[in-house]
PDB file of N, CA and C in Angstrom:
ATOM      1  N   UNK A   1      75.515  73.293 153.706  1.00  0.00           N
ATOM      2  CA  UNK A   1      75.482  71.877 153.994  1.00  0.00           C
ATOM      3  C   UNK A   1      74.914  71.132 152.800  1.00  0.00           C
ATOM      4  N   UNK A   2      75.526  70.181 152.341  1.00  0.00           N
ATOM      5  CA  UNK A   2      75.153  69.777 151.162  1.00  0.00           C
ATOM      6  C   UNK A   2      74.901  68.218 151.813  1.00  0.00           C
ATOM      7  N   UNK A   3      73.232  67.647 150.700  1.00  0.00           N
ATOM      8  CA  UNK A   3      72.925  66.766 150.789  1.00  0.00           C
ATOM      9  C   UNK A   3      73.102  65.617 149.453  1.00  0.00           C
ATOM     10  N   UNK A   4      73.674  64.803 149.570  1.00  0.00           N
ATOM     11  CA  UNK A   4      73.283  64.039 148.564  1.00  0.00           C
ATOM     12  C   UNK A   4      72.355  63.391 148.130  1.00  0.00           C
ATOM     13  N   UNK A   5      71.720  63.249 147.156  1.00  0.00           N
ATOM     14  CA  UNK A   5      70.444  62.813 146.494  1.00  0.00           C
ATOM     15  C   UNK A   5      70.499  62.354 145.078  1.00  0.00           C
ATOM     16  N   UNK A   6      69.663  61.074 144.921  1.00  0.00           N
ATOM     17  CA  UNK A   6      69.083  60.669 143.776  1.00  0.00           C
ATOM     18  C   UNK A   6      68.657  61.618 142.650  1.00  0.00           C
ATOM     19  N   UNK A   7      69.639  61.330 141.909  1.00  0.00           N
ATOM     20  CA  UNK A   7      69.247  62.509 140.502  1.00  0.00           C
ATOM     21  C   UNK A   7      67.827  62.111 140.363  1.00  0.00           C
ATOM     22  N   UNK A   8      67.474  60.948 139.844  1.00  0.00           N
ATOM     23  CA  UNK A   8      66.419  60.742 138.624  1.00  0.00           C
ATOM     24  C   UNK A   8      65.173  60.365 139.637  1.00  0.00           C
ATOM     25  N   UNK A   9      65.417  60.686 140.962  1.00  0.00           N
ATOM     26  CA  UNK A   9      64.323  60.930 142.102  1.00  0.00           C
ATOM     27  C   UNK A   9      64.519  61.758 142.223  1.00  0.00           C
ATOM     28  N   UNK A  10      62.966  62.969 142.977  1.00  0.00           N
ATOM     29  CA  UNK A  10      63.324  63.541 144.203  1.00  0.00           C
ATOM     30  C   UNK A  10      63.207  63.118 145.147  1.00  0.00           C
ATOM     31  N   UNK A  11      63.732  62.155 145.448  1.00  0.00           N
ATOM     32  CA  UNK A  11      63.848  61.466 147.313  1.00  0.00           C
ATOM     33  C   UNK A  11      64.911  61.855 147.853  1.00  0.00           C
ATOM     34  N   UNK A  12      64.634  62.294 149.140  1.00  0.00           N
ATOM     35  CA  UNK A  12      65.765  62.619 150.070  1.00  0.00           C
ATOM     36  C   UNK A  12      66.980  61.450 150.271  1.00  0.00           C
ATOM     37  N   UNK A  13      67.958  61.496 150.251  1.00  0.00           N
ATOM     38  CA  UNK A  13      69.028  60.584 150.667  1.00  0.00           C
ATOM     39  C   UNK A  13      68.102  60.300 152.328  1.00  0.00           C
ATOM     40  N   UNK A  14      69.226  58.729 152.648  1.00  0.00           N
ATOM     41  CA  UNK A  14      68.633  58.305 153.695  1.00  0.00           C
ATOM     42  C   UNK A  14      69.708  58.907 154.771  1.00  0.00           C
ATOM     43  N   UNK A  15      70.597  59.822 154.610  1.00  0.00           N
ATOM     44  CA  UNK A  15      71.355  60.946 155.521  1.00  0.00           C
ATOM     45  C   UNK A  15      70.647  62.472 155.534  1.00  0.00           C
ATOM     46  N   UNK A  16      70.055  62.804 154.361  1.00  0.00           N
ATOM     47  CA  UNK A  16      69.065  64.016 154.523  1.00  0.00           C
ATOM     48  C   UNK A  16      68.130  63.538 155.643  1.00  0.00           C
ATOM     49  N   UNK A  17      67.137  62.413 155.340  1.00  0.00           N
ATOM     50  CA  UNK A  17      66.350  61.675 156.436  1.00  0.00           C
ATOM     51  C   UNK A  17      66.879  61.361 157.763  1.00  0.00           C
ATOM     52  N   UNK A  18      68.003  61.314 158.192  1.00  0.00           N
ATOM     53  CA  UNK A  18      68.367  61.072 159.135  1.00  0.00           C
ATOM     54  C   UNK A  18      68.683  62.542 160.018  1.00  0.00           C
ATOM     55  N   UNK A  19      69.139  63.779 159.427  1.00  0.00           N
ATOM     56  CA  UNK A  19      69.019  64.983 159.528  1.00  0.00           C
ATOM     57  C   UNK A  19      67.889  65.226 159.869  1.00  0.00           C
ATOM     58  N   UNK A  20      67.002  65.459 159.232  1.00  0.00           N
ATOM     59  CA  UNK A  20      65.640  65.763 159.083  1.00  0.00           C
ATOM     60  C   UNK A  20      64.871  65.118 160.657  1.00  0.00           C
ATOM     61  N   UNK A  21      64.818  63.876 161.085  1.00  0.00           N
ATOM     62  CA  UNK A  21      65.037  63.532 162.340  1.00  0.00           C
ATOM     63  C   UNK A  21      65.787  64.097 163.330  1.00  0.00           C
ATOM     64  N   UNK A  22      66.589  64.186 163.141  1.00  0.00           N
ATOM     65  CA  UNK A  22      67.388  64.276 164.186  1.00  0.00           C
ATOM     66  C   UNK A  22      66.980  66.025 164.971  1.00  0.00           C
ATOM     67  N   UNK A  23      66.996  67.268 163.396  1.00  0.00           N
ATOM     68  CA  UNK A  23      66.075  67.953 163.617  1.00  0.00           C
ATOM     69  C   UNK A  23      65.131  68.189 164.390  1.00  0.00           C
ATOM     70  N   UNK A  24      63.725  67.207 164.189  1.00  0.00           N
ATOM     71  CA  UNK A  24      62.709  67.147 164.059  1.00  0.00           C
ATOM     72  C   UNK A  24      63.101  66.845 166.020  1.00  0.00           C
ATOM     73  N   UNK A  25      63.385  65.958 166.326  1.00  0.00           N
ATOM     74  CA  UNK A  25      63.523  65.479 167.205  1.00  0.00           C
ATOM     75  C   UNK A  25      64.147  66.962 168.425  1.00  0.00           C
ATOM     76  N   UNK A  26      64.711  67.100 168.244  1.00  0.00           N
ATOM     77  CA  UNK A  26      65.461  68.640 168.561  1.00  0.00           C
ATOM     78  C   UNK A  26      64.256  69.918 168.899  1.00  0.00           C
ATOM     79  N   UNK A  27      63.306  69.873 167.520  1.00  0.00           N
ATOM     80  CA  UNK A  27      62.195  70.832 167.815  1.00  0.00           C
ATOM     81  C   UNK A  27      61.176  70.207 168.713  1.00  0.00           C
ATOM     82  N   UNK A  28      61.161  68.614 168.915  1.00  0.00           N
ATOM     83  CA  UNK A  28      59.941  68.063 169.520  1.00  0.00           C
ATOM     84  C   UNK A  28      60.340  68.935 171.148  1.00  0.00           C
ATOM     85  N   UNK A  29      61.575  68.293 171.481  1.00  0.00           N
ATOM     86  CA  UNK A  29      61.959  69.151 172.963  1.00  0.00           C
ATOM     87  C   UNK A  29      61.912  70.463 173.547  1.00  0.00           C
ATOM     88  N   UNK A  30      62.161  71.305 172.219  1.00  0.00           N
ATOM     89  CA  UNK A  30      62.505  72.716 172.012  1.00  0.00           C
ATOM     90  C   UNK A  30      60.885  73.482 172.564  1.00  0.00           C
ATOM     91  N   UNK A  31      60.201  72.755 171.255  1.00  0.00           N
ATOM     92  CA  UNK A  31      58.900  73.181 171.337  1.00  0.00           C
ATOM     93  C   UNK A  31      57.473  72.478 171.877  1.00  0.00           C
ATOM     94  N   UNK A  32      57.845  71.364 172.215  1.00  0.00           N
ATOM     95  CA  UNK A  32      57.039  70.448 172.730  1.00  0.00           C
ATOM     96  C   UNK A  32      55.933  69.646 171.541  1.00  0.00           C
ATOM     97  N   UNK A  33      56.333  69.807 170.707  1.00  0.00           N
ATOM     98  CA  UNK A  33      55.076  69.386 169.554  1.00  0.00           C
ATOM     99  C   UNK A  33      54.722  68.387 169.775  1.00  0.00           C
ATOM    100  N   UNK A  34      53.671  67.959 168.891  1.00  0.00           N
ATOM    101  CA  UNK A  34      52.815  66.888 169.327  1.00  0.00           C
ATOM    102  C   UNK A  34      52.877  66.194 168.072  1.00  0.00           C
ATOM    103  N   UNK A  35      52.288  64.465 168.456  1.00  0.00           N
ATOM    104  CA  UNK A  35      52.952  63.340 167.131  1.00  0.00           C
ATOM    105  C   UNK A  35      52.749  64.034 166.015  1.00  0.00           C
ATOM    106  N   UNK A  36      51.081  64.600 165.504  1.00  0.00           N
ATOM    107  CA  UNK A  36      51.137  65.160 164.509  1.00  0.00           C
ATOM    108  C   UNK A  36      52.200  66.350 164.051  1.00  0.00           C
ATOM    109  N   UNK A  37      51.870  67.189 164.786  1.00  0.00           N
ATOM    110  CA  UNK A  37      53.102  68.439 164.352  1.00  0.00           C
ATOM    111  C   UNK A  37      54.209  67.624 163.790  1.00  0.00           C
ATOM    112  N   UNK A  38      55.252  67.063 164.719  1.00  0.00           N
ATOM    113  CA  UNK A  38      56.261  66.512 164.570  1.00  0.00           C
ATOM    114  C   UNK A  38      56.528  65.922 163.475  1.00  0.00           C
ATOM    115  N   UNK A  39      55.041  65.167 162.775  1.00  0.00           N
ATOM    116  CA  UNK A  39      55.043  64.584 161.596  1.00  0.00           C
ATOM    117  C   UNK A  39      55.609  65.918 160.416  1.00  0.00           C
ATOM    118  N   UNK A  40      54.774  66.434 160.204  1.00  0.00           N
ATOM    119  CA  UNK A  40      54.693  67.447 159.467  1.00  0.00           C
ATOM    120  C   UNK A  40      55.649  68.536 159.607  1.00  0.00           C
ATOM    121  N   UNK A  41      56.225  68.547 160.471  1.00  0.00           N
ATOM    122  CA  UNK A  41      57.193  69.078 160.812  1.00  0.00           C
ATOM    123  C   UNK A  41      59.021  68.633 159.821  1.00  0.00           C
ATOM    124  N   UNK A  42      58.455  67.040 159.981  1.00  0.00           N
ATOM    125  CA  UNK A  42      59.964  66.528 159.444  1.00  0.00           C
ATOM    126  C   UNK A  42      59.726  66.280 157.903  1.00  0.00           C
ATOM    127  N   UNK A  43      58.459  66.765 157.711  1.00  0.00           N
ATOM    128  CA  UNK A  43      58.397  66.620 155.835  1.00  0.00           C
ATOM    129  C   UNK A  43      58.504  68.135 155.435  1.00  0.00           C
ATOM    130  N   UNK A  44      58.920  68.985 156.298  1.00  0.00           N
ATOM    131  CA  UNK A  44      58.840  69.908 155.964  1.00  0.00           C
ATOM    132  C   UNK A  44      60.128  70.346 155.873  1.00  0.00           C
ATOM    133  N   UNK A  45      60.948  69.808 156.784  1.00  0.00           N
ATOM    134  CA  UNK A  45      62.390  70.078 156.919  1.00  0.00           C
ATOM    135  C   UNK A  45      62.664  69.281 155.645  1.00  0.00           C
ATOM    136  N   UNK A  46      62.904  68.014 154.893  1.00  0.00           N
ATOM    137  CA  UNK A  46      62.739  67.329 153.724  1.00  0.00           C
ATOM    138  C   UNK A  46      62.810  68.367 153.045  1.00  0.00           C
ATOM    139  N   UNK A  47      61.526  68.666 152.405  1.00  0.00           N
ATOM    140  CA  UNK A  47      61.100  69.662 152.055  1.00  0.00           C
ATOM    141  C   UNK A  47      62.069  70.622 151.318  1.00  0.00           C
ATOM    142  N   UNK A  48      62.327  71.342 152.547  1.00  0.00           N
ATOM    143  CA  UNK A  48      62.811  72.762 151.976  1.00  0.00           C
ATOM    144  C   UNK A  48      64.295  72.133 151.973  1.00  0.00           C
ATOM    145  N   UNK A  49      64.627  71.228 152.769  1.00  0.00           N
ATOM    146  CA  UNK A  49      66.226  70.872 152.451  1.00  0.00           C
ATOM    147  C   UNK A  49      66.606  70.834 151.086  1.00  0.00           C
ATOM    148  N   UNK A  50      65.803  70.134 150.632  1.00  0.00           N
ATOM    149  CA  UNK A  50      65.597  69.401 149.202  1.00  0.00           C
ATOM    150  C   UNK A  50      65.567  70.828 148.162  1.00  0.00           C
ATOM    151  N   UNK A  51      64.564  71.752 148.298  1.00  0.00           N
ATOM    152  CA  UNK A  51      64.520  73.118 147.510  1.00  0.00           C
ATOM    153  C   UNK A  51      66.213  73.308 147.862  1.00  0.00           C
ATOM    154  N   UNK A  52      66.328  74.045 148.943  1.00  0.00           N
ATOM    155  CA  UNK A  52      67.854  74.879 149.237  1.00  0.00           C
ATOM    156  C   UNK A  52      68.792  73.884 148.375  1.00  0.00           C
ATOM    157  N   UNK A  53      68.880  72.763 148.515  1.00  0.00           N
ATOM    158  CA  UNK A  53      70.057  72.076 147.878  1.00  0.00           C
ATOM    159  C   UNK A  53      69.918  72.434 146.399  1.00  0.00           C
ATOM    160  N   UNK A  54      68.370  72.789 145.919  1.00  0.00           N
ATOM    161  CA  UNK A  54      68.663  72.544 143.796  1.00  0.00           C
ATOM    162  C   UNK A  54      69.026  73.844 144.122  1.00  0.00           C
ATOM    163  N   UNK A  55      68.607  75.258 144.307  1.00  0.00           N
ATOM    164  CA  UNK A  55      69.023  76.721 144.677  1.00  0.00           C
ATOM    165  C   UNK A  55      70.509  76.101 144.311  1.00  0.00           C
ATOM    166  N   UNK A  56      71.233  76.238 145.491  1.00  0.00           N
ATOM    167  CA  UNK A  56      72.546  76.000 146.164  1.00  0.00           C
ATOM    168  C   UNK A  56      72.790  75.543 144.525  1.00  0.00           C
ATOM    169  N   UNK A  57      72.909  74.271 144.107  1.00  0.00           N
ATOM    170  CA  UNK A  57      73.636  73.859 142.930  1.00  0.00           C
ATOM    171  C   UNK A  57      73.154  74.270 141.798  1.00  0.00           C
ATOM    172  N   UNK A  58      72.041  75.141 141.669  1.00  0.00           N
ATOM    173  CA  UNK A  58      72.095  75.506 140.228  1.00  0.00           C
ATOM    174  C   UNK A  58      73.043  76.409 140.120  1.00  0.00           C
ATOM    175  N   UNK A  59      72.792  76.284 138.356  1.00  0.00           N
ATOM    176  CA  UNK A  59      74.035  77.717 138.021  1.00  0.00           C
ATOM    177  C   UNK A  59      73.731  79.428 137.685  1.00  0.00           C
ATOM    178  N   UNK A  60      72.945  79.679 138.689  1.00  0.00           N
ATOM    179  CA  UNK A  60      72.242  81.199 138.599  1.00  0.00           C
ATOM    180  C   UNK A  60      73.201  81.961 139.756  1.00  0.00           C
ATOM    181  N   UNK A  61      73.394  82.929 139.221  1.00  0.00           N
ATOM    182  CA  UNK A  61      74.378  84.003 139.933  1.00  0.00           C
ATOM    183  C   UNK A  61      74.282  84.311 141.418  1.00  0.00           C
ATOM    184  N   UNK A  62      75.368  84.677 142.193  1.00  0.00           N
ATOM    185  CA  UNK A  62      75.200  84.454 143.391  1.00  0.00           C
ATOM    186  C   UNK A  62      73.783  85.241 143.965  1.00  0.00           C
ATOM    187  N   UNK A  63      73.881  86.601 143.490  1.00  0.00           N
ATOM    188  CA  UNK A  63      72.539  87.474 143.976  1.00  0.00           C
ATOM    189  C   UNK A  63      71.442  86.927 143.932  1.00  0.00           C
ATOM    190  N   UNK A  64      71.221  86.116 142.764  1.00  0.00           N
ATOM    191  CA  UNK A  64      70.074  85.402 142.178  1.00  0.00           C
ATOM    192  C   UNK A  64      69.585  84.210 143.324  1.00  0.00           C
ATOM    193  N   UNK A  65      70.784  83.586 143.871  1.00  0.00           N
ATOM    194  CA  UNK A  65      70.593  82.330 144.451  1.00  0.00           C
ATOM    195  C   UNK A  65      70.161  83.218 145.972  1.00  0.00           C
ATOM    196  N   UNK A  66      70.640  83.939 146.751  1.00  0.00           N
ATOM    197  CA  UNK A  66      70.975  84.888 148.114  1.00  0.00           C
ATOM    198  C   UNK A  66      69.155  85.375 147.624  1.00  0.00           C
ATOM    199  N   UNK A  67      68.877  85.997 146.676  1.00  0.00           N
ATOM    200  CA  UNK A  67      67.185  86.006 146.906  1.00  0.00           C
ATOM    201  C   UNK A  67      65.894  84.888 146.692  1.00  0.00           C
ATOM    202  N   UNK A  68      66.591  83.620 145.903  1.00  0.00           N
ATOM    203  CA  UNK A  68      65.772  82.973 145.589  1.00  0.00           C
ATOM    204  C   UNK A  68      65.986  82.040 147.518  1.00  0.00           C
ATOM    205  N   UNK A  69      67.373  81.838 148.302  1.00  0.00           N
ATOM    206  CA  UNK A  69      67.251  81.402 149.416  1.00  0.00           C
ATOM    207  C   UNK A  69      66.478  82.225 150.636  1.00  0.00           C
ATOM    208  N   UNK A  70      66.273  83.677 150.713  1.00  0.00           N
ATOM    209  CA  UNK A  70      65.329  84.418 151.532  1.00  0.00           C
ATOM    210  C   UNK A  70      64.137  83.741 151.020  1.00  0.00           C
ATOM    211  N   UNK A  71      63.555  84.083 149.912  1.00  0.00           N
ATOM    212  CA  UNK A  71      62.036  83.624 149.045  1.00  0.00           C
ATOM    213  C   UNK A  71      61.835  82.439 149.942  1.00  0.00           C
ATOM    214  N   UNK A  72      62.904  81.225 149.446  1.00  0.00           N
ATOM    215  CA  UNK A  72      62.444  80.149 150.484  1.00  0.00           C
ATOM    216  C   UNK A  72      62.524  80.093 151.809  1.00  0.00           C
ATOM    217  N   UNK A  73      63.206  81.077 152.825  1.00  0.00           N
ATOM    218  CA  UNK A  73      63.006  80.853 154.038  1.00  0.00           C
ATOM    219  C   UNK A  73      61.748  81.608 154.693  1.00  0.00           C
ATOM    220  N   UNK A  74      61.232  82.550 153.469  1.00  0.00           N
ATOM    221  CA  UNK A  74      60.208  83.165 154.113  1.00  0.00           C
ATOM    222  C   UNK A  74      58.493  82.054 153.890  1.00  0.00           C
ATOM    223  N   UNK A  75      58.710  81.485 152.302  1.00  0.00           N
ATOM    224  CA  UNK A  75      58.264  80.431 152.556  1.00  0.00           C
ATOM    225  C   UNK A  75      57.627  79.137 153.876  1.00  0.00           C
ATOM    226  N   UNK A  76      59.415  78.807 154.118  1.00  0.00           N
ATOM    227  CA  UNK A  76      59.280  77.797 155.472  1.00  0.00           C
ATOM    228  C   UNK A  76      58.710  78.285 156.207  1.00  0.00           C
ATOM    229  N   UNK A  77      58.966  79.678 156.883  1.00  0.00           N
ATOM    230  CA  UNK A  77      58.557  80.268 157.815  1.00  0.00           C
ATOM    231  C   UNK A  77      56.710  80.332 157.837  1.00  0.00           C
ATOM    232  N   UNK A  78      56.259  80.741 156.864  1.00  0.00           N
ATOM    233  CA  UNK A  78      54.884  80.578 156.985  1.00  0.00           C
ATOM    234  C   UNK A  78      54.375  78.888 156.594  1.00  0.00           C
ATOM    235  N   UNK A  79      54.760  78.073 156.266  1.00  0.00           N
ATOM    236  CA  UNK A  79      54.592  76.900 156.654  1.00  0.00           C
ATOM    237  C   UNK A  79      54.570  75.977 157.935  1.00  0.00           C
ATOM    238  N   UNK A  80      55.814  76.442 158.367  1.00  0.00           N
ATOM    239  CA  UNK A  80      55.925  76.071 160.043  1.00  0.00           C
ATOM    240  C   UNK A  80      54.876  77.010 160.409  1.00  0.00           C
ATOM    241  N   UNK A  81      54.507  78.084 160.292  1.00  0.00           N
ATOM    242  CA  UNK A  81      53.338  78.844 160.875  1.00  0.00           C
ATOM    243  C   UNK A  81      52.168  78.551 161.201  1.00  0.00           C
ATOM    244  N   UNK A  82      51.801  77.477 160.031  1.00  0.00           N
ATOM    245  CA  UNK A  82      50.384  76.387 159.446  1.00  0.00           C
ATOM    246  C   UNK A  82      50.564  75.550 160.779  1.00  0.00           C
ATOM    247  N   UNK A  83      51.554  74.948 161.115  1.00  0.00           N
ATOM    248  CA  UNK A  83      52.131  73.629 161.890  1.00  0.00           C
ATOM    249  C   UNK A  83      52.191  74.367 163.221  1.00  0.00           C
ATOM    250  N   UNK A  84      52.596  74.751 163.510  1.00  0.00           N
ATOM    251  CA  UNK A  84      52.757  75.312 165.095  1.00  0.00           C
ATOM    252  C   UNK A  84      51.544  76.562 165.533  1.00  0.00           C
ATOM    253  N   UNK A  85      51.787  76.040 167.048  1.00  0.00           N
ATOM    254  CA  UNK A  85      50.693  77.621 167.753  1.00  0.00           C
ATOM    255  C   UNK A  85      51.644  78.847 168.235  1.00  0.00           C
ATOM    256  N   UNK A  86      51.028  79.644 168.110  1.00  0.00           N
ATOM    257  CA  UNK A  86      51.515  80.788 168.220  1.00  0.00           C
ATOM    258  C   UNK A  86      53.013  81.095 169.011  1.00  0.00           C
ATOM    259  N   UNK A  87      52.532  80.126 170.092  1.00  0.00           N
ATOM    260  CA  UNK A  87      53.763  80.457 171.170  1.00  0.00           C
ATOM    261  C   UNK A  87      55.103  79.462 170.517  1.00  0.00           C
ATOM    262  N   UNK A  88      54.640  78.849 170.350  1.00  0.00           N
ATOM    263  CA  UNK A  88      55.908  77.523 169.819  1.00  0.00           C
ATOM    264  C   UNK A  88      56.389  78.367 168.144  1.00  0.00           C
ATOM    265  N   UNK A  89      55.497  78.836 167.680  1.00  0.00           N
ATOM    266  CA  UNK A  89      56.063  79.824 166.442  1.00  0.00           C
ATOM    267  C   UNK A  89      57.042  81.124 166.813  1.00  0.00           C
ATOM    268  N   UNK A  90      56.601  81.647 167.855  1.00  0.00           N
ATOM    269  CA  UNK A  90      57.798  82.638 168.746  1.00  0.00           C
ATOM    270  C   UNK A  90      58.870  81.870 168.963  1.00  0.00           C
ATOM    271  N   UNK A  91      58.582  80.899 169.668  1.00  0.00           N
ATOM    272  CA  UNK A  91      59.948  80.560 169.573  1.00  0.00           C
ATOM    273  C   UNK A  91      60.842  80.116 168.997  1.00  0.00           C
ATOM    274  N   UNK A  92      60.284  79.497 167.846  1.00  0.00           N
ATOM    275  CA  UNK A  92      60.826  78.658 166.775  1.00  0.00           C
ATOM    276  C   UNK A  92      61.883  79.475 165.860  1.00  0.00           C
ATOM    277  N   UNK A  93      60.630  81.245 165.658  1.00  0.00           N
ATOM    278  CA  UNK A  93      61.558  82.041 165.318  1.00  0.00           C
ATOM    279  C   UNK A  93      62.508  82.667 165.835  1.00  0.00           C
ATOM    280  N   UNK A  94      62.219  82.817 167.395  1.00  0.00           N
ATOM    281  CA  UNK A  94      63.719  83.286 168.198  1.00  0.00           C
ATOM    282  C   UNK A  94      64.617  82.159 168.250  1.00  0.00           C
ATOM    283  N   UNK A  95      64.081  80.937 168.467  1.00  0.00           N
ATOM    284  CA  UNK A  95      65.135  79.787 168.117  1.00  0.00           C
ATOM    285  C   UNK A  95      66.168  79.690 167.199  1.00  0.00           C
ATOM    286  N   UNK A  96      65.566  79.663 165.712  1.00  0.00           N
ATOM    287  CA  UNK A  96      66.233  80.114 164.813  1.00  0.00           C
ATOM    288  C   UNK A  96      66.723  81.117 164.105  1.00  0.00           C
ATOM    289  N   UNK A  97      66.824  82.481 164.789  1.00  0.00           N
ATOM    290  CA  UNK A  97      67.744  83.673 165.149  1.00  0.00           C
ATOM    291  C   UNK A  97      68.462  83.582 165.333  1.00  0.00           C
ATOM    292  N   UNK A  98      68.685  83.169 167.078  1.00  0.00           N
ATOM    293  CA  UNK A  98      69.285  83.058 167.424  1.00  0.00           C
ATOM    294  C   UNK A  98      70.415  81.956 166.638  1.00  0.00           C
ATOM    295  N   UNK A  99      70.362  80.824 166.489  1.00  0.00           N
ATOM    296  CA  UNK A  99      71.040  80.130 165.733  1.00  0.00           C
ATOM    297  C   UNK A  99      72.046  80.761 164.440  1.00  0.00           C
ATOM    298  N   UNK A 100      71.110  81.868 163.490  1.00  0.00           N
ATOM    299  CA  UNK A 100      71.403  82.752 162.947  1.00  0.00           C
ATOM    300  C   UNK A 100      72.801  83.466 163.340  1.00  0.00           C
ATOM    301  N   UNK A 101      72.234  84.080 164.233  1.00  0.00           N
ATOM    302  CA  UNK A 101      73.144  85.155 165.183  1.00  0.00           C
ATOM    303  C   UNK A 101      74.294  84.280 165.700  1.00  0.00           C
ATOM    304  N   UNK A 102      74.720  83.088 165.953  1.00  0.00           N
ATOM    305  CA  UNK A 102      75.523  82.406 166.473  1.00  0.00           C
ATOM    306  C   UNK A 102      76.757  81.827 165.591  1.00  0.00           C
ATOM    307  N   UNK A 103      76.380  81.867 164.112  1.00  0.00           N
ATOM    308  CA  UNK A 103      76.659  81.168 162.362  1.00  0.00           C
ATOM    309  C   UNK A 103      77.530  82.651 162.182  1.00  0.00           C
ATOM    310  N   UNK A 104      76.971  83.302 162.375  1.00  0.00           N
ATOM    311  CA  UNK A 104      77.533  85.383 161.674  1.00  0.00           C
ATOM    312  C   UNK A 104      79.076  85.039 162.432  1.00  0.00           C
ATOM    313  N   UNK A 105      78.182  85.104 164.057  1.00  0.00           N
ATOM    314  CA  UNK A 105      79.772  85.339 165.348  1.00  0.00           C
ATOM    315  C   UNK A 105      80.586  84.357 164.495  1.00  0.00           C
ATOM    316  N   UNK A 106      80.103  83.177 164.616  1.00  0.00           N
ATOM    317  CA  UNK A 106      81.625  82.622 164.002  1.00  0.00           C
ATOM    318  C   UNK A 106      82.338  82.547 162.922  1.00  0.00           C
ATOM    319  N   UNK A 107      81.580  83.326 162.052  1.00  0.00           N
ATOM    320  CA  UNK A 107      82.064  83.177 160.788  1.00  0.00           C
ATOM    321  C   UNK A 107      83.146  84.547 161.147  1.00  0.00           C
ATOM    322  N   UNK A 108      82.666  85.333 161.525  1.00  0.00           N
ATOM    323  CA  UNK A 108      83.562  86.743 161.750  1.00  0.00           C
ATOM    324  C   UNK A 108      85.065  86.404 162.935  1.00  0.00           C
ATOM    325  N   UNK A 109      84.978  85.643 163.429  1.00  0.00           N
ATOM    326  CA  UNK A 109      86.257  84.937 164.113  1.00  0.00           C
ATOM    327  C   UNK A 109      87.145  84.103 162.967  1.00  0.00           C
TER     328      UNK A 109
END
């Protein structure tokens, strides 16, 4: 998924931001977070959107990019870790497994 963005910023486009919400909004239900979380939550999605997209378009070889994108999801993952309690972190990660697991099925159809 590609975002568009301000070269000579790093500011998120105001469609990354609207993602990033819409997200955010998605985990508030999912996981019940609270104003703060939620805050921190959607600068975090920002965030790493923003990393994955320079990854994604630089010009480093596919292997290169496939480990530098694990690096960052293991990253997120202990960030959201900081942000959420334990139980809402279970699920967040079976949440997004599952999601995982759902991207594979269809790609293999």
């Amino acid at each position: 998924m590609g975002y568009s963005q301000t070269m000579t910023q790093n500011e998120p486009s105001p469609e990354l931001e609207e993602v990033a919400k819409e997200k955010t909004d998605m985990w508030i239900e999912e996981l019940s977070l609270s104003g703060k979380q939620a805050a921190l939550m959607e600068k975090k999605i920002v965030e790493f959107a923003l990393k994955r997209e320079k990854i994604i378009q630089s010009k480093m070889r596919e292997e290169a990019k496939t480990e530098r994108l694990k690096a960052l999801q293991e990253l997120e993952y202990k960030d959201m870790r900081d942000i959420l309690t334990q139980p809402q972190f279970d699920r967040y990660i079976a949440l997004k497994q599952e999601k995982i697991n759902q991207q594979s099925q269809n790609k293999q159809k």
